[in-house]
Protein backbone atom coordinates (compact mmCIF):
# COMPACT_ATOMS: atom_id res chain seq x y z
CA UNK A 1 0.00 0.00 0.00
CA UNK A 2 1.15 3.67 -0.68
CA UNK A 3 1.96 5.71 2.58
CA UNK A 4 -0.41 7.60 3.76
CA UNK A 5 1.14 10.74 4.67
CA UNK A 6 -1.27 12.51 6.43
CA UNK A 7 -2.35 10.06 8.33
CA UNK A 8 0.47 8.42 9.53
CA UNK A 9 2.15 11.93 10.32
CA UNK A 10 -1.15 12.77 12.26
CA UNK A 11 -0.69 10.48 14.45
CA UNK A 12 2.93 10.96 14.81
CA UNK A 13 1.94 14.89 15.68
CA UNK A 14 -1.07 13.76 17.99
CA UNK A 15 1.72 11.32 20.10
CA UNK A 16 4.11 14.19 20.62
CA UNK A 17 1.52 17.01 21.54
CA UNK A 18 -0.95 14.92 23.83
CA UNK A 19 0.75 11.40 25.20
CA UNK A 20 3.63 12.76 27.08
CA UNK A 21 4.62 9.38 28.37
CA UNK A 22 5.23 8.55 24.83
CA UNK A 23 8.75 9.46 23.12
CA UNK A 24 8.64 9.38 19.07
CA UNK A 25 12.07 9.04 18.00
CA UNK A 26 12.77 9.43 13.96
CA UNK A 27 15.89 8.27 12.76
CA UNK A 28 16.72 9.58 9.12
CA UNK A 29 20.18 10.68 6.88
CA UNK A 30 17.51 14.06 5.61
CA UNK A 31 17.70 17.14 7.78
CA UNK A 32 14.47 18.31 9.50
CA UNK A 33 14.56 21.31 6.92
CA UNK A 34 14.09 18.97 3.99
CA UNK A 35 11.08 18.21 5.05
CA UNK A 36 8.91 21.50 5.24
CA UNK A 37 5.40 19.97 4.55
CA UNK A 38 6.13 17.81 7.55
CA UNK A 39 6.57 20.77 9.66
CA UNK A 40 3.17 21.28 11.06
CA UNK A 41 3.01 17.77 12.81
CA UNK A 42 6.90 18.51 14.22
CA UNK A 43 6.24 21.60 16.11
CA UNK A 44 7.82 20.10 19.47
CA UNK A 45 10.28 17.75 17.94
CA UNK A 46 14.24 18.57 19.13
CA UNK A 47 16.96 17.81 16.42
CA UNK A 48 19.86 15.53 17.40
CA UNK A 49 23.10 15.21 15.13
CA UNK A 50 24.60 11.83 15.36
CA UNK A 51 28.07 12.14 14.04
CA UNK A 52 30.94 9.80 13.45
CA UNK A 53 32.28 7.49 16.01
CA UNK A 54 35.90 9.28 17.88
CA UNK A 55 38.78 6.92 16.94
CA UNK A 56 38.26 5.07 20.05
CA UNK A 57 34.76 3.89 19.78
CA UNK A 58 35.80 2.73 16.47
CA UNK A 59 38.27 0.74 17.87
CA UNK A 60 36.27 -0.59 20.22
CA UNK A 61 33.23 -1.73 17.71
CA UNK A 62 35.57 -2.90 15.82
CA UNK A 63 37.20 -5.64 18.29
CA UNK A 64 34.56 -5.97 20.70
CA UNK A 65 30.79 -5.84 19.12
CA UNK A 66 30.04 -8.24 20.99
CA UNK A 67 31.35 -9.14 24.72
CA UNK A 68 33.71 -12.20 24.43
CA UNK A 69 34.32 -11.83 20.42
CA UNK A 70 36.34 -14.24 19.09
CA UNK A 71 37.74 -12.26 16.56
CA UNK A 72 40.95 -10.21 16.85
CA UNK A 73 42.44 -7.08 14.54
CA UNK A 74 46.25 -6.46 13.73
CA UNK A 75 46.52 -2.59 14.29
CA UNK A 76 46.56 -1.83 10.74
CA UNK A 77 43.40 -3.74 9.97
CA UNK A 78 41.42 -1.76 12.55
CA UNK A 79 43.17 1.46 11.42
CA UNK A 80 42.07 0.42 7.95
CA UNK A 81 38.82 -0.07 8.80
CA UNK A 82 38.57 3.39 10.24
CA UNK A 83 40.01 5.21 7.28
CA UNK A 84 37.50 3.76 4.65
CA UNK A 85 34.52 4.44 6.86
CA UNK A 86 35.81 7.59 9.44
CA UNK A 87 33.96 6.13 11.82
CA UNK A 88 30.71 6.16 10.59
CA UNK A 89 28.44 3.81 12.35
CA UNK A 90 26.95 2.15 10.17
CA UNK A 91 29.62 1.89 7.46
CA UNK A 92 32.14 -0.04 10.23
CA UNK A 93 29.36 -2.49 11.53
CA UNK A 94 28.32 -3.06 7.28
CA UNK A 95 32.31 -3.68 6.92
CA UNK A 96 32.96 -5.61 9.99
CA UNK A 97 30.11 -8.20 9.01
CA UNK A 98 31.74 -8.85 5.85
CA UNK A 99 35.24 -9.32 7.26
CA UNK A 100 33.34 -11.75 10.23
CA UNK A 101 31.94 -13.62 7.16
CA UNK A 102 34.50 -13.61 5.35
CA UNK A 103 37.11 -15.19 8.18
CA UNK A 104 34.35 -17.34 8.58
CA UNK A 105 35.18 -19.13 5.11
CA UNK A 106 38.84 -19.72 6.02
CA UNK A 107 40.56 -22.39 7.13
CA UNK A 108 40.72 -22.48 11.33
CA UNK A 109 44.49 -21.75 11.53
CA UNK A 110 43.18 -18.18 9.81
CA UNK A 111 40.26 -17.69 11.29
CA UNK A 112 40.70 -16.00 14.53
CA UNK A 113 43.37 -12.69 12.89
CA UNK A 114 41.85 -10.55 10.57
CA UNK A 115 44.69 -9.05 8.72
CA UNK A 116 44.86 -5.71 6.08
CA UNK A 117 44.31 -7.96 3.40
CA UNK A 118 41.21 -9.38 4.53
CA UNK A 119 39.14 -5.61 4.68
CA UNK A 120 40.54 -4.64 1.65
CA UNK A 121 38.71 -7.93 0.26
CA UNK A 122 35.90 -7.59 2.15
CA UNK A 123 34.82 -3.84 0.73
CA UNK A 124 33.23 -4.97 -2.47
CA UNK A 125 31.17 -7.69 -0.60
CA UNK A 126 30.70 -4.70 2.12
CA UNK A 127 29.43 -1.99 -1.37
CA UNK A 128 27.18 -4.97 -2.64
CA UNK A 129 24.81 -6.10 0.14
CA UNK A 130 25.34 -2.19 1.70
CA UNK A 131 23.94 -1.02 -1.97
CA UNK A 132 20.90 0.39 -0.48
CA UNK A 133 22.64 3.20 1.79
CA UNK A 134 24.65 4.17 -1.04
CA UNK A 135 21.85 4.13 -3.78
CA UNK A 136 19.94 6.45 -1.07
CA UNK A 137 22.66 9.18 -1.26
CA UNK A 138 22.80 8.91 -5.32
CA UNK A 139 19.02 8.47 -5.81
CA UNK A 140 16.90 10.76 -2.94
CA UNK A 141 20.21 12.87 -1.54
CA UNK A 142 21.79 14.56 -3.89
CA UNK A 143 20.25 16.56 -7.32
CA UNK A 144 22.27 16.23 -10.68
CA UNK A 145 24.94 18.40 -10.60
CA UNK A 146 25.61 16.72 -7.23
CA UNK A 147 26.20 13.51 -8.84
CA UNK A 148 28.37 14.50 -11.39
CA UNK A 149 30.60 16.51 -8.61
CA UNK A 150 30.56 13.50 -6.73
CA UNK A 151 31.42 11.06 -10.06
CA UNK A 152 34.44 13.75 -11.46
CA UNK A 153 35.97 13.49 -7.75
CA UNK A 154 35.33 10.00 -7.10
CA UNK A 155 37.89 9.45 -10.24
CA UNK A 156 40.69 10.55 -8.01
CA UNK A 157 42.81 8.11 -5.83
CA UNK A 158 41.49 7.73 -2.04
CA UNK A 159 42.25 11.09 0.11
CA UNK A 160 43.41 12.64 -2.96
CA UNK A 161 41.84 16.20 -3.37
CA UNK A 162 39.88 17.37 -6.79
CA UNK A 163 41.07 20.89 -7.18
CA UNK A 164 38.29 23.75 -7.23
CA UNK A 165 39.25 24.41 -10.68
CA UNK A 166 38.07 20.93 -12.19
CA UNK A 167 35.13 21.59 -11.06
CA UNK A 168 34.62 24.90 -12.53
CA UNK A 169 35.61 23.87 -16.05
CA UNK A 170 33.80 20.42 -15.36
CA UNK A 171 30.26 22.07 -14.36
CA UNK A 172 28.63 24.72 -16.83
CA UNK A 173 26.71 26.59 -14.02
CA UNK A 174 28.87 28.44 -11.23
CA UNK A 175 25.96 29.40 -9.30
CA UNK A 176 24.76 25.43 -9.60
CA UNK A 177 28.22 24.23 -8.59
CA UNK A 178 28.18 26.52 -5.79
CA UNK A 179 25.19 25.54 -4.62
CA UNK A 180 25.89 21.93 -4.91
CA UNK A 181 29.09 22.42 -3.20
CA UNK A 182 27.68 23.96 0.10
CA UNK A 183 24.67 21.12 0.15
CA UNK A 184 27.34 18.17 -0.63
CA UNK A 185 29.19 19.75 2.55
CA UNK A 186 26.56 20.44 4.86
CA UNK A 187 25.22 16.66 4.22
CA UNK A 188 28.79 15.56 5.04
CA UNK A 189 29.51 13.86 1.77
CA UNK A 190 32.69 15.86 1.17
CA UNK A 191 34.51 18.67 2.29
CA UNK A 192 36.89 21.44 2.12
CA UNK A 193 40.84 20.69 1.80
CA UNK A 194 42.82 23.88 0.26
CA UNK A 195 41.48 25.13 -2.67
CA UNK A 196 39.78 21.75 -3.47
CA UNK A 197 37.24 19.34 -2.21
CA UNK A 198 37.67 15.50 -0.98
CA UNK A 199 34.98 12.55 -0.07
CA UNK A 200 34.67 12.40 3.73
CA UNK A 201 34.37 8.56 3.73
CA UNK A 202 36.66 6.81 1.21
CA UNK A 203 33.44 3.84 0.60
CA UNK A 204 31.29 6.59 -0.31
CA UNK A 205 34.09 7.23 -2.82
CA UNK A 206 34.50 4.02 -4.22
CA UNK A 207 30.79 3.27 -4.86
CA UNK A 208 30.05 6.75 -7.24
CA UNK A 209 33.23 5.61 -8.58
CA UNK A 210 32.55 1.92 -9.61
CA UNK A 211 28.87 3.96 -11.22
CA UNK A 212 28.51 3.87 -14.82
């Protein structure tokens, strides 16, 4: 069945004005501001930022998901994991499953060390079955001249900055690319470095650059 808006946000609005003992939490990668016809039934609703994970809770969701986890991390494989995903939670937990599964299919002498090797050949397992966070940001996040910015840089090498110029000469519209520019930052898909612009999360990278 097709959602039915108004109803379903009525009732949202009616929980968070009138049943105090209720708490409505809505968890979503759009900001509040995106969603202006919505505004009438979020009157009372407070905005929380969840951001990425500090080095240290990376580390630890890395090695220890769970209490007594079997598995254990050489130092560059859990530094690795934090470069491709910064820390974003649900980038490291997509990754870490595929590295679990992927030890999983080794032979026991291997099992229990995941190694450098084994996330770099866990990422396009992690891209695949993760497809639907990424299609989100290409599909419903970002307009077109977004995804071309996002395509031209995600042809350079990881961490490697696209200069401001590229774009320029790469986009037709200034006004367009400037605009695109301050939305790709403020949804913290890239951002400033010098006089150029990089990804913020080398996956995010590596899916708009394995697009057609």
């Amino acid at each position: 069945r097709r959602f039915d808006e108004v109803t379903v946000m009525g009732m949202v609005g009616h929980l968070i004005q009138h049943r105090s003992r209720f708490k409505v939490l809505l968890s979503g990668s759009h900001a509040l501001d995106e969603f202006q016809r919505w505004a009438g039934y979020l009157i009372n609703v407070q905005v929380v930022h969840i951001g990425y994970l500090s080095p240290a809770e990376t580390r630890q969701l890395v090695t220890q998901p769970v209490s007594d986890f079997a598995l254990r991390y050489e130092t560059a494989a859990q530094e690795r994991v934090s470069a491709l995903t910064r820390g974003h939670p649900f980038l490291v937990q997509l990754l870490c499953a595929e590295i679990v599964a992927l030890k999983n299919e080794q032979p026991p002498e291997m099992r229990r060390l995941a190694r450098v090797a084994d996330v770099e050949t866990a990422v396009p397992e992690a891209l695949q079955h993760g497809s639907f966070f990424f299609a989100d940001i290409e599909q419903n996040q970002v307009d077109v001249v977004g995804r071309e910015v996002l395509r031209l840089m995600a042809t350079c090498a990881e961490g490697e900055v696209t200069p401001r110029q590229k774009l320029v000469a790469y986009v037709p519209s200034l006004m367009a690319l400037e605009e695109s520019l301050v939305y790709l930052q403020r949804r913290e898909l890239i951002e400033a470095v010098g006089d150029g612009y990089c990804f913020q999360v080398e996956l995010v990278r590596r899916w708009f650059a394995a697009r057609p």
